[in-house]
PDB file of N, CA and C in Angstrom:
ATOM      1  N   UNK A   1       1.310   7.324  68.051  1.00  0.00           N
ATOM      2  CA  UNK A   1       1.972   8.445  67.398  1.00  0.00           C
ATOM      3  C   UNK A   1       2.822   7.978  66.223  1.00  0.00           C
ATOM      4  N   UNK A   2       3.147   8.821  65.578  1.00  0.00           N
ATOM      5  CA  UNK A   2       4.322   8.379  64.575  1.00  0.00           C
ATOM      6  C   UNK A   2       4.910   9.844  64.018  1.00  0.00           C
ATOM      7  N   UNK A   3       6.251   9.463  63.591  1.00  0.00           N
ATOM      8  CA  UNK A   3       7.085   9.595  63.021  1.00  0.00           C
ATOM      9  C   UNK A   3       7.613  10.432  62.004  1.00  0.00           C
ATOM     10  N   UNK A   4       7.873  11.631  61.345  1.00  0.00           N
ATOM     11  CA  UNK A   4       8.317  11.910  60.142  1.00  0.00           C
ATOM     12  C   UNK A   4       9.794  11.794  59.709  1.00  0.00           C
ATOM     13  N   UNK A   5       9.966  11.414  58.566  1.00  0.00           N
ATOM     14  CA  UNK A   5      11.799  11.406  59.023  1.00  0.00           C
ATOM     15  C   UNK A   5      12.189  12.981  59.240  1.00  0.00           C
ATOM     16  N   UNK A   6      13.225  12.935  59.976  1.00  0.00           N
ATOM     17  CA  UNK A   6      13.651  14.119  60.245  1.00  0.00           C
ATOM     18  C   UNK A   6      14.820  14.515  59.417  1.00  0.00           C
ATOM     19  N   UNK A   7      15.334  13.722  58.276  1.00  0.00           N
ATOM     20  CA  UNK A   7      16.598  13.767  57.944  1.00  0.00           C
ATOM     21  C   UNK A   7      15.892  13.714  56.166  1.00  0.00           C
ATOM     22  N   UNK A   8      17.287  13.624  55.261  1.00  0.00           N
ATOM     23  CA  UNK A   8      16.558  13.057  54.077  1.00  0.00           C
ATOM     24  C   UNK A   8      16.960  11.917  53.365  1.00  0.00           C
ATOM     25  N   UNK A   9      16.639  10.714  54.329  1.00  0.00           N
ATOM     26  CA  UNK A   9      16.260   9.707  54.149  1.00  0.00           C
ATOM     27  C   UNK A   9      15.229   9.611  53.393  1.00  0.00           C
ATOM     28  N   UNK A  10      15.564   8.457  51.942  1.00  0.00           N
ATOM     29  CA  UNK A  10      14.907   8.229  50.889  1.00  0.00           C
ATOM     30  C   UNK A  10      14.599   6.410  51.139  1.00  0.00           C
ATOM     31  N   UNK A  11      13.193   6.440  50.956  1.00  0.00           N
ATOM     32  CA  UNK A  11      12.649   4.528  50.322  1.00  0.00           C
ATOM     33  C   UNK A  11      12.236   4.528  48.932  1.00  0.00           C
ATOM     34  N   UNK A  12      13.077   3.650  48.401  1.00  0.00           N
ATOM     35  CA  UNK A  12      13.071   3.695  47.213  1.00  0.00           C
ATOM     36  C   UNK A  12      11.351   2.257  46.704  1.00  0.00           C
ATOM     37  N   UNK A  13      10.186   3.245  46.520  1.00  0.00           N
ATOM     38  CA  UNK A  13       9.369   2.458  46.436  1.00  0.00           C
ATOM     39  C   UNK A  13       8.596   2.370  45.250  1.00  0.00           C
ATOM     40  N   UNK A  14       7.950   1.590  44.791  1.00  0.00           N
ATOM     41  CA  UNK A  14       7.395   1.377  43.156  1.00  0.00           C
ATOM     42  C   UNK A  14       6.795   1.703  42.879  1.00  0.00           C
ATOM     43  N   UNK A  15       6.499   2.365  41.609  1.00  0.00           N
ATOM     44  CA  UNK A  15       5.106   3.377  41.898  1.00  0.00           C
ATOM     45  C   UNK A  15       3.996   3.025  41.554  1.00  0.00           C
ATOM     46  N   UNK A  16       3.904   1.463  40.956  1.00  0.00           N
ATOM     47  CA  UNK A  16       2.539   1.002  41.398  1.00  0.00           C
ATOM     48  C   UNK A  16       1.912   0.824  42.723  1.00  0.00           C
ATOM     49  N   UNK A  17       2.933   1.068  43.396  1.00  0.00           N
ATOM     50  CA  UNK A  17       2.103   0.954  44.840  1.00  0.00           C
ATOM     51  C   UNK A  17       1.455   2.072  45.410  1.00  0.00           C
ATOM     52  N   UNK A  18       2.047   2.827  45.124  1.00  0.00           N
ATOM     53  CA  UNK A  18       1.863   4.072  45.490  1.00  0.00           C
ATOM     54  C   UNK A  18       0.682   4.613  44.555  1.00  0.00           C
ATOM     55  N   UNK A  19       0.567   5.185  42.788  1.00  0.00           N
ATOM     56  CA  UNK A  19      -0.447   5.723  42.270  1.00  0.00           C
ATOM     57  C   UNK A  19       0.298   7.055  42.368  1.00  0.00           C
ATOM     58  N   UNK A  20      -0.662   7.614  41.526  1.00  0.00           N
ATOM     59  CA  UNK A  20      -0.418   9.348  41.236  1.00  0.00           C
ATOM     60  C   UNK A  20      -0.475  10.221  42.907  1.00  0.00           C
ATOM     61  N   UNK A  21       0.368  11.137  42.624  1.00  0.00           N
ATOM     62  CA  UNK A  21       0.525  12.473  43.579  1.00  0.00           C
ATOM     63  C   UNK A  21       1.673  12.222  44.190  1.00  0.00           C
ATOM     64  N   UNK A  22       1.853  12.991  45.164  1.00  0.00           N
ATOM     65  CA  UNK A  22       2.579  13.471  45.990  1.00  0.00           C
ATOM     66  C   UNK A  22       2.660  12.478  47.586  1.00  0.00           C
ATOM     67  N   UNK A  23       3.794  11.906  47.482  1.00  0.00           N
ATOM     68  CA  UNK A  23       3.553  10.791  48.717  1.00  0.00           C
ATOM     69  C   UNK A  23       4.700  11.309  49.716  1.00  0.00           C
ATOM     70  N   UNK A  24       4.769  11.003  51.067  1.00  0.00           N
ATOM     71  CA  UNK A  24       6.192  11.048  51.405  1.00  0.00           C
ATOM     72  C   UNK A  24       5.404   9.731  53.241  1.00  0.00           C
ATOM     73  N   UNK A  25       6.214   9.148  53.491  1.00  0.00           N
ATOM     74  CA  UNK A  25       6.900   7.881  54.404  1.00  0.00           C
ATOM     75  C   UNK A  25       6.514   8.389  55.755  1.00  0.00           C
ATOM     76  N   UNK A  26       6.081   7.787  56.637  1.00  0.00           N
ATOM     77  CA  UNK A  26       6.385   8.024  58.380  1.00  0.00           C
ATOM     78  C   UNK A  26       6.472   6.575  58.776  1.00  0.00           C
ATOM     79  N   UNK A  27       7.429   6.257  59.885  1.00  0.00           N
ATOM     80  CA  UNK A  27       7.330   5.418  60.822  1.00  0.00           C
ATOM     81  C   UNK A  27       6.789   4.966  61.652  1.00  0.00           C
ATOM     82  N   UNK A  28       5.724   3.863  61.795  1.00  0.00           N
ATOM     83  CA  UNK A  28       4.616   3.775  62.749  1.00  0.00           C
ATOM     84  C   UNK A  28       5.440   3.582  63.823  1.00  0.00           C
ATOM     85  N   UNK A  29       5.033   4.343  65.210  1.00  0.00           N
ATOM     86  CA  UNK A  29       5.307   4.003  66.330  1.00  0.00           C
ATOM     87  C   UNK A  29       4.366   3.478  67.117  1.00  0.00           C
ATOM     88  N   UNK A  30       3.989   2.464  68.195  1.00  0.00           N
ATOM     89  CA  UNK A  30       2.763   2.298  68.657  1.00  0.00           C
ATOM     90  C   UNK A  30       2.131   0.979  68.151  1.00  0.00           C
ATOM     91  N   UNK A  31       0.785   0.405  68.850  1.00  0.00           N
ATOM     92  CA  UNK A  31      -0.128  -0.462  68.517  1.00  0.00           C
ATOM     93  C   UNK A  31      -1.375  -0.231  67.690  1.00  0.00           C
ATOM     94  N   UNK A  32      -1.792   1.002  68.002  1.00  0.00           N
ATOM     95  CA  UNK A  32      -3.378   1.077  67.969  1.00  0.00           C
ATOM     96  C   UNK A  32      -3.727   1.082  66.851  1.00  0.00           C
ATOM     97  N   UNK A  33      -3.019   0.640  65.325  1.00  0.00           N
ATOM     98  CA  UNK A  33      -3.931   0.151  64.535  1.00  0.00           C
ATOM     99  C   UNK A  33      -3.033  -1.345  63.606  1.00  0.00           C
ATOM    100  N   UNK A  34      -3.054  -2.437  64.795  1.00  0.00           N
ATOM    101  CA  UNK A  34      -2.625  -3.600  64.640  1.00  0.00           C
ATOM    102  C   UNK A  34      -3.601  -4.119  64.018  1.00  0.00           C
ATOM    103  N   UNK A  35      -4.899  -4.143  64.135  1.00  0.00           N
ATOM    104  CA  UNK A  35      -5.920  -4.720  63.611  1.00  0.00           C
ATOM    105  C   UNK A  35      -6.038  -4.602  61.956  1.00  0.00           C
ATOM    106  N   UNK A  36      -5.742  -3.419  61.648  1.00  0.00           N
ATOM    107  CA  UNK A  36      -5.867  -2.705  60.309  1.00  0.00           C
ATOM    108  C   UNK A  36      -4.214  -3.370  59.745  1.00  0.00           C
ATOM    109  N   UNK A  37      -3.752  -4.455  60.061  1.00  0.00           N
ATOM    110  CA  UNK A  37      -2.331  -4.880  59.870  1.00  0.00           C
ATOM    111  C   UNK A  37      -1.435  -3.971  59.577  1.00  0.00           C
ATOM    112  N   UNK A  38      -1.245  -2.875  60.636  1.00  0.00           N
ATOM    113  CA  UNK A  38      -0.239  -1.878  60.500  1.00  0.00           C
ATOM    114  C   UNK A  38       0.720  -2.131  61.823  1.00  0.00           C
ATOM    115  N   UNK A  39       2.000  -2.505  61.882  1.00  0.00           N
ATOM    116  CA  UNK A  39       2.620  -2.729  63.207  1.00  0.00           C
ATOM    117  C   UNK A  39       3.957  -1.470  63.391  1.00  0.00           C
ATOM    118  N   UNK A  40       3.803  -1.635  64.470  1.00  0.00           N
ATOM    119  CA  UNK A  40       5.377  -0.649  65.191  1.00  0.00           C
ATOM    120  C   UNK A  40       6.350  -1.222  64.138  1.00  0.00           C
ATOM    121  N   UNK A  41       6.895   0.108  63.616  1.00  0.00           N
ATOM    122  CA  UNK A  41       8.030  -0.066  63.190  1.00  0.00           C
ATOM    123  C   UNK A  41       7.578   0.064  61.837  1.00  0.00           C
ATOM    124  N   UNK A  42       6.406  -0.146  61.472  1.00  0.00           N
ATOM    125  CA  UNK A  42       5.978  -0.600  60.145  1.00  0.00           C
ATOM    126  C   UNK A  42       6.423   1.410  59.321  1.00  0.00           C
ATOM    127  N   UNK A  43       6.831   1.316  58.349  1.00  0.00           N
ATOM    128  CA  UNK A  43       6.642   2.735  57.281  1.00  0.00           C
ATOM    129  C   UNK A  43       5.233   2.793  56.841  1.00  0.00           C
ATOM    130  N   UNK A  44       4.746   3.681  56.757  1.00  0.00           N
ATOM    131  CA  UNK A  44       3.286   3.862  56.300  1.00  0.00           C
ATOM    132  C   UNK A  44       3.504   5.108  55.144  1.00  0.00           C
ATOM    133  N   UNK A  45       3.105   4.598  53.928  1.00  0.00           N
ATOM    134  CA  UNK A  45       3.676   5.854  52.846  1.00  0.00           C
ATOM    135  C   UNK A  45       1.955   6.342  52.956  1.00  0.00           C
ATOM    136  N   UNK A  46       2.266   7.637  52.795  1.00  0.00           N
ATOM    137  CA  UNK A  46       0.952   8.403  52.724  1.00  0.00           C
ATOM    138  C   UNK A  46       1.466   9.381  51.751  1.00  0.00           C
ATOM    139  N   UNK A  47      -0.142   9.550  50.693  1.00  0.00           N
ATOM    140  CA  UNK A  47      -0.273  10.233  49.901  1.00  0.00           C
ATOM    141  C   UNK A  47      -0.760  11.491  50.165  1.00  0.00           C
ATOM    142  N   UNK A  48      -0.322  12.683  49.947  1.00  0.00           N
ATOM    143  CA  UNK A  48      -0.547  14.136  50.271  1.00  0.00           C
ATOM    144  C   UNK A  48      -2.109  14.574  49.902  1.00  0.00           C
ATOM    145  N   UNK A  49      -2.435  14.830  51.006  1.00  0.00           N
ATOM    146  CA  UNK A  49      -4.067  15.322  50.284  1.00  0.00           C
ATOM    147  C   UNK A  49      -4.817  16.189  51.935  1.00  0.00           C
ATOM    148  N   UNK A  50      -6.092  16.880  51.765  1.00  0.00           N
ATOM    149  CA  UNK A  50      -6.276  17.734  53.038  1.00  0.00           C
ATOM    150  C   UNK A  50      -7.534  17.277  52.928  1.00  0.00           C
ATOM    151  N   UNK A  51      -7.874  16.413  52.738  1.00  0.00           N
ATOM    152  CA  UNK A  51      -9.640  15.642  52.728  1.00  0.00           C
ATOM    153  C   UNK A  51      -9.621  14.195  52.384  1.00  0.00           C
ATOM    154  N   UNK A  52     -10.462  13.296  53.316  1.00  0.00           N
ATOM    155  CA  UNK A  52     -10.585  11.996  53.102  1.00  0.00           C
ATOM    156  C   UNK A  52     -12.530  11.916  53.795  1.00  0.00           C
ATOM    157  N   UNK A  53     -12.317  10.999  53.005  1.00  0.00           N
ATOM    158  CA  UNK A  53     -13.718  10.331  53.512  1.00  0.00           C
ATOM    159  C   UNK A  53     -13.751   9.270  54.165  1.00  0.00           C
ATOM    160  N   UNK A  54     -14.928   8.988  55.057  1.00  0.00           N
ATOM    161  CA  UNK A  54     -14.923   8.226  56.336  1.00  0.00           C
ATOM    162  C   UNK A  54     -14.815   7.112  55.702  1.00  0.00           C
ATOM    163  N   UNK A  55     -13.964   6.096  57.155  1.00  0.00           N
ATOM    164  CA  UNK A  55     -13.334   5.034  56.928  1.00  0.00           C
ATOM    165  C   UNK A  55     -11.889   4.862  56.128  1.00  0.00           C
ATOM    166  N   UNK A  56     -11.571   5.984  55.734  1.00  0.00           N
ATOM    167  CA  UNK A  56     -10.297   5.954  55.121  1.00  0.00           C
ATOM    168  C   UNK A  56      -9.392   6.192  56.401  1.00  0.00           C
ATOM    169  N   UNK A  57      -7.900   5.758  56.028  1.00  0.00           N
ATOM    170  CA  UNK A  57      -7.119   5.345  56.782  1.00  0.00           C
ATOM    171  C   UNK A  57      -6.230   6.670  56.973  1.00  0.00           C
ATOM    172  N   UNK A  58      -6.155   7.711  58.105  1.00  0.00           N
ATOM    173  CA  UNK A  58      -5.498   9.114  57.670  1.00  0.00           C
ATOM    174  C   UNK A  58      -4.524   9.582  58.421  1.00  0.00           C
ATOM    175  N   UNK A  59      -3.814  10.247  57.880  1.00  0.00           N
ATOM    176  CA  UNK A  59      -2.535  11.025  58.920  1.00  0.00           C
ATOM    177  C   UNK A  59      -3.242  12.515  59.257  1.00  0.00           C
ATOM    178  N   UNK A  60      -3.964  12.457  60.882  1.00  0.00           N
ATOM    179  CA  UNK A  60      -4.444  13.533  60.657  1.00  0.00           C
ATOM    180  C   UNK A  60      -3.788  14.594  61.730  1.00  0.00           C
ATOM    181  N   UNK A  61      -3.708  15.613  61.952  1.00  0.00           N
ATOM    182  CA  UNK A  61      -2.550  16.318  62.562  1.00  0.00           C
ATOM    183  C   UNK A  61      -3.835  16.680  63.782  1.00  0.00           C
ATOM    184  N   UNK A  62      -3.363  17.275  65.279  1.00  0.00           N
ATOM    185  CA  UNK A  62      -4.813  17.150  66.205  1.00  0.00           C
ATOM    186  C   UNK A  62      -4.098  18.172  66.865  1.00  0.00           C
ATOM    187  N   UNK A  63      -4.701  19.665  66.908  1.00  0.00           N
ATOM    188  CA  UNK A  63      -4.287  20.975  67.447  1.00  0.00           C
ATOM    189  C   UNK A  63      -2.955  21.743  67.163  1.00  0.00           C
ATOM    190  N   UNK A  64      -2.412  21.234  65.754  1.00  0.00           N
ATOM    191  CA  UNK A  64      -1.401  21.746  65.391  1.00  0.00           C
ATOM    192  C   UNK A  64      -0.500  21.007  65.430  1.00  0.00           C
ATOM    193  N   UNK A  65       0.245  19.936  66.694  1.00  0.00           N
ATOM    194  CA  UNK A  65       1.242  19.490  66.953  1.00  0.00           C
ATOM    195  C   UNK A  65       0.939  18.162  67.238  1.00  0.00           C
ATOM    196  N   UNK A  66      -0.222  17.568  67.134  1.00  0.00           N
ATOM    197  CA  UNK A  66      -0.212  15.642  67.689  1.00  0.00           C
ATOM    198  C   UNK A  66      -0.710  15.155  66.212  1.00  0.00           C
ATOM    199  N   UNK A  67       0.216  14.165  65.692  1.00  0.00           N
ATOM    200  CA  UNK A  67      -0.195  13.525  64.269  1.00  0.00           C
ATOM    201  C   UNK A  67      -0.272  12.030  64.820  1.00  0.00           C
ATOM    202  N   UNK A  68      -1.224  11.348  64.654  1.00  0.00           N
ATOM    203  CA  UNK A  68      -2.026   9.814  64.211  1.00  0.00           C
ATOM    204  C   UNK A  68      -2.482   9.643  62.854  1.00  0.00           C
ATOM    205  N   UNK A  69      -1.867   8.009  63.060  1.00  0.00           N
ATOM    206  CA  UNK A  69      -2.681   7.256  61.930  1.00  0.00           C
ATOM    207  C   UNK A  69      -3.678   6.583  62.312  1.00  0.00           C
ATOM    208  N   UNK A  70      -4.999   7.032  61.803  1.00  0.00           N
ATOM    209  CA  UNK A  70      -6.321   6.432  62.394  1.00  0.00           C
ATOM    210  C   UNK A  70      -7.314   6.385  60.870  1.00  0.00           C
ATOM    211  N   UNK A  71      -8.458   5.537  61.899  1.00  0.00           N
ATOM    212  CA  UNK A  71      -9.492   5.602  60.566  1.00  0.00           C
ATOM    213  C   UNK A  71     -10.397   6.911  60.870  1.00  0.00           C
ATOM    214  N   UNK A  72     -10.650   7.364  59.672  1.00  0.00           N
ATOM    215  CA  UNK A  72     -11.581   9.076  59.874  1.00  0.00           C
ATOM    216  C   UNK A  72     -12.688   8.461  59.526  1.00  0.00           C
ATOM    217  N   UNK A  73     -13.736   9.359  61.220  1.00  0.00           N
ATOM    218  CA  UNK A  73     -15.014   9.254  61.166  1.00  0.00           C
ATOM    219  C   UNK A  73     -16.088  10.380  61.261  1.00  0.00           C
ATOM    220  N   UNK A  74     -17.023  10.676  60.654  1.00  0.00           N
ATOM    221  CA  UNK A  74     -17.648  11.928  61.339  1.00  0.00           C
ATOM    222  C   UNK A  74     -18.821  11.500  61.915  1.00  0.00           C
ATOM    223  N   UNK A  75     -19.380  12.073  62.965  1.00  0.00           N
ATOM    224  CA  UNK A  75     -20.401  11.612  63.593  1.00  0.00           C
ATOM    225  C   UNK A  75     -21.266  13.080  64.695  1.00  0.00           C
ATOM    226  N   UNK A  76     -22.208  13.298  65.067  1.00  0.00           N
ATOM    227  CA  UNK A  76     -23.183  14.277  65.050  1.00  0.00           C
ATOM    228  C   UNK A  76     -21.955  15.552  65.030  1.00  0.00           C
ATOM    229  N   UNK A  77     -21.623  16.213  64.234  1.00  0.00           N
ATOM    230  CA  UNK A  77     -20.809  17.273  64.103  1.00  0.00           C
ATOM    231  C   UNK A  77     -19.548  17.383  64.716  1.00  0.00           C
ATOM    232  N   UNK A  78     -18.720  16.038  64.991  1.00  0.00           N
ATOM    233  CA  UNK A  78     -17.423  15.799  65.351  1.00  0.00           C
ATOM    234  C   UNK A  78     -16.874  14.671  64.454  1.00  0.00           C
ATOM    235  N   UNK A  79     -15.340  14.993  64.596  1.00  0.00           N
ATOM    236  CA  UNK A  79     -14.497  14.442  63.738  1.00  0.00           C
ATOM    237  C   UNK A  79     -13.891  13.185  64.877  1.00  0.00           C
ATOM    238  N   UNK A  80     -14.241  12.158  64.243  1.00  0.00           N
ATOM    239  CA  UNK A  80     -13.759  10.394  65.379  1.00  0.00           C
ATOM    240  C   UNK A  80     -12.402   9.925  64.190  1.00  0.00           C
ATOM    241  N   UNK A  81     -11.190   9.734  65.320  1.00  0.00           N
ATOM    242  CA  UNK A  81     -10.192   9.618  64.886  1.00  0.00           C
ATOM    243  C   UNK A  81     -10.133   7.852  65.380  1.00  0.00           C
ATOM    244  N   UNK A  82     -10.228   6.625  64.765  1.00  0.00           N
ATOM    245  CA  UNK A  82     -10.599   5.843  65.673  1.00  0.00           C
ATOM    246  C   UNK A  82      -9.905   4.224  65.164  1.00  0.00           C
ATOM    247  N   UNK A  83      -9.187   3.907  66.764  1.00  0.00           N
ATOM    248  CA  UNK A  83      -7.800   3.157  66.448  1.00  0.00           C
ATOM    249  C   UNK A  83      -8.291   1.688  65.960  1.00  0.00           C
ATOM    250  N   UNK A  84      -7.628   1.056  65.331  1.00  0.00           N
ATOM    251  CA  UNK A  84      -7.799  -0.688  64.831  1.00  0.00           C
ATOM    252  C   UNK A  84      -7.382  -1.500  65.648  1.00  0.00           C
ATOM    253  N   UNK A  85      -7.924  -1.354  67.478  1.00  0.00           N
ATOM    254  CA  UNK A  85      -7.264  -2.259  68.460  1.00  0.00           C
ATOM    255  C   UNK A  85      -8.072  -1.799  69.014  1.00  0.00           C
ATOM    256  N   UNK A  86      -8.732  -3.012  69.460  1.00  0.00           N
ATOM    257  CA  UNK A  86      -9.738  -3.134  71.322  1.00  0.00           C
ATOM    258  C   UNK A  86      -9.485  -2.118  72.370  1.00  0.00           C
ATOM    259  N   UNK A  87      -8.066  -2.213  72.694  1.00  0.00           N
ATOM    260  CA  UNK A  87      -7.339  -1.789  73.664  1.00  0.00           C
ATOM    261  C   UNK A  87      -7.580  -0.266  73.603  1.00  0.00           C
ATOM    262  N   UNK A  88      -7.451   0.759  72.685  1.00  0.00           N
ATOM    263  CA  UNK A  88      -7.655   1.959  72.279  1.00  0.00           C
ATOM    264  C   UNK A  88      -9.473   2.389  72.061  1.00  0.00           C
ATOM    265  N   UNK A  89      -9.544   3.294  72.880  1.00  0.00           N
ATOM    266  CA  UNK A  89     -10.774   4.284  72.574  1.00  0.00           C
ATOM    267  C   UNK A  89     -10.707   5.406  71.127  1.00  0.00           C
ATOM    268  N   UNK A  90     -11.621   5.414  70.558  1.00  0.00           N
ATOM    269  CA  UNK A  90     -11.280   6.250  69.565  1.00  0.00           C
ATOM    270  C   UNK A  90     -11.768   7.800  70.352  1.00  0.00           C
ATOM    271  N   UNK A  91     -10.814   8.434  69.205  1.00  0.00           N
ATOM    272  CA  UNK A  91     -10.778   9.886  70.013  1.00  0.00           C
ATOM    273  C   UNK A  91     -12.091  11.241  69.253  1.00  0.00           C
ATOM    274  N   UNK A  92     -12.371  11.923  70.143  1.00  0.00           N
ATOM    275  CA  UNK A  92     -13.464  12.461  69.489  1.00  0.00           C
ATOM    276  C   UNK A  92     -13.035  13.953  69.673  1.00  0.00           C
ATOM    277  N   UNK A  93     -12.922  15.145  68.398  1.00  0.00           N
ATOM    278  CA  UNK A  93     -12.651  16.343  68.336  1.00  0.00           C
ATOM    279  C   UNK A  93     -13.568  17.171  67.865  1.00  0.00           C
ATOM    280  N   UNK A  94     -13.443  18.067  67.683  1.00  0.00           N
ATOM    281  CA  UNK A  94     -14.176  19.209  66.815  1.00  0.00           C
ATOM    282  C   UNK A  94     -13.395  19.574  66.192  1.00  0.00           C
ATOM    283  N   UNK A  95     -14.103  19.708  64.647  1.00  0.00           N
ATOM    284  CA  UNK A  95     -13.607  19.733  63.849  1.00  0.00           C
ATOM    285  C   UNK A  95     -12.671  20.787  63.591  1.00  0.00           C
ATOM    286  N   UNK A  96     -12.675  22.017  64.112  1.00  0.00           N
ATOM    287  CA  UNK A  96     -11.495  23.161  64.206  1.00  0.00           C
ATOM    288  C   UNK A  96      -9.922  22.459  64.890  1.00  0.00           C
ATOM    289  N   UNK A  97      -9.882  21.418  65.085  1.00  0.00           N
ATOM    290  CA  UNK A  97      -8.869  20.845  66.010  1.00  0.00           C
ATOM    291  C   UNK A  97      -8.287  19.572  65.359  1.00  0.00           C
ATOM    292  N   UNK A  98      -8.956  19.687  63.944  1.00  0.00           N
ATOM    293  CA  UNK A  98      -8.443  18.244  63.140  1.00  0.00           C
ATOM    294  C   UNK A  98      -7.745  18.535  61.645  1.00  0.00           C
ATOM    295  N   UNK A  99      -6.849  18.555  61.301  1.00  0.00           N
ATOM    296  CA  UNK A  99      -6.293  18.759  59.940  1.00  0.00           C
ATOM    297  C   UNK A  99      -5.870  17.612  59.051  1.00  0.00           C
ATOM    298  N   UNK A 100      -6.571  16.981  58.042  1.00  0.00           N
ATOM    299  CA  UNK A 100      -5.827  16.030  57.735  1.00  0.00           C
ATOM    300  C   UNK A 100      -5.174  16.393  56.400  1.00  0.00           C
ATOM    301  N   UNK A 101      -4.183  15.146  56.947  1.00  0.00           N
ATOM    302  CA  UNK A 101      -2.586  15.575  56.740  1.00  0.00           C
ATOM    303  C   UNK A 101      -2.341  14.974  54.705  1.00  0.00           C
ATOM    304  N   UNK A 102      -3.200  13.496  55.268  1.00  0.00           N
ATOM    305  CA  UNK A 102      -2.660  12.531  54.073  1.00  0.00           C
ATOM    306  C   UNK A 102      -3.573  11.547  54.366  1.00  0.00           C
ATOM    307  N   UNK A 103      -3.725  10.389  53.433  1.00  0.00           N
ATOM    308  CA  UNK A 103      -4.303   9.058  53.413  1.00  0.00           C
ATOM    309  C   UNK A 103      -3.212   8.381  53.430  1.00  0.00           C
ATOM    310  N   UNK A 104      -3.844   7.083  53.351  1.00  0.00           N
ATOM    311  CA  UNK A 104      -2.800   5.752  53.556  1.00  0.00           C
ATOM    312  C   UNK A 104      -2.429   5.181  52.177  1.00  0.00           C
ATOM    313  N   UNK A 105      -1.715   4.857  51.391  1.00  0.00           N
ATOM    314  CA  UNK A 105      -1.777   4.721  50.400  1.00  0.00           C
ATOM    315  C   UNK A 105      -0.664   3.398  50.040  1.00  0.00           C
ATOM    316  N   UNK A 106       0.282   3.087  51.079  1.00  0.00           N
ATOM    317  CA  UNK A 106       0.745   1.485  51.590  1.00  0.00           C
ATOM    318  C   UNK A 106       1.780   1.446  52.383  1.00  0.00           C
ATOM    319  N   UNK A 107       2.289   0.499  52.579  1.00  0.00           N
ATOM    320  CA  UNK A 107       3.199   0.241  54.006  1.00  0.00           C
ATOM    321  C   UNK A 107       4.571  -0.805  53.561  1.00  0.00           C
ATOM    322  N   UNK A 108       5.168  -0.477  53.882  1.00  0.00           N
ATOM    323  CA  UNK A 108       6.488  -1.159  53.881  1.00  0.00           C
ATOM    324  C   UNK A 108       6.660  -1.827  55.244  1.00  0.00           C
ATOM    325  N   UNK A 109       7.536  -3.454  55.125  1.00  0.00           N
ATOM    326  CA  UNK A 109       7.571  -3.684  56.456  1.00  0.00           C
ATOM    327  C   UNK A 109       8.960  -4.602  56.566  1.00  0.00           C
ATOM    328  N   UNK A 110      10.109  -3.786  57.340  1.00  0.00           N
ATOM    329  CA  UNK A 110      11.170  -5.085  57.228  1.00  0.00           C
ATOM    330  C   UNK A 110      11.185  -6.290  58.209  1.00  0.00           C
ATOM    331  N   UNK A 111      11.467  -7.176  57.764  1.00  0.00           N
ATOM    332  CA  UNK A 111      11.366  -8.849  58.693  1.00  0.00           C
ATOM    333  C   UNK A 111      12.967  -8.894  59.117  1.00  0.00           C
TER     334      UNK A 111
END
């Protein structure tokens, strides 16, 4: 799962990293996409958008109220939300039950 800030807390980030549009920050909570070098705790800035293509990295919202960062897949007429760790099954919806939110567009990480 992750995170939106709830407050208005600002990261002051560069905008070559980022690129054109509309971005705003969540807090990764969780493992399941360690593989994709995203860790707990990590900020994940995502760029505002309501369509990605498979294999992109997405904030996708799942029946209104459950948001993940996963890789988007489509496969015989379902939407595969599907994690960057062994340990995790990727999840399989129909597509009336998937909204995406944003792409991945980079990550901040404090040491």
């Amino acid at each position: 799962p992750i995170m939106a800030f709830e407050d208005d807390r600002q990261l002051s980030v560069p905008t070559a990293l980022l690129g054109p549009g509309d971005h705003y920050a969540l807090e990764v909570s969780g493992d399941s996409m360690v593989d994709a070098g995203i860790l707990d705790g990590d900020y994940a800035l995502i760029r505002r958008c309501d369509t990605a293509r498979d294999g992109d990295i997405v904030v996708a919202l799942v029946d209104g109220s459950d948001a993940t960062l996963k890789y988007l897949k489509h496969a015989k007429g379902m939407v595969e939300l599907e994690p960057a760790n062994a340990m995790y099954s990727t999840q399989r919806y129909l597509p009336s039950r998937v909204r995406v939110q944003g792409k991945l567009a980079g990550l901040l990480r404090r040491y």
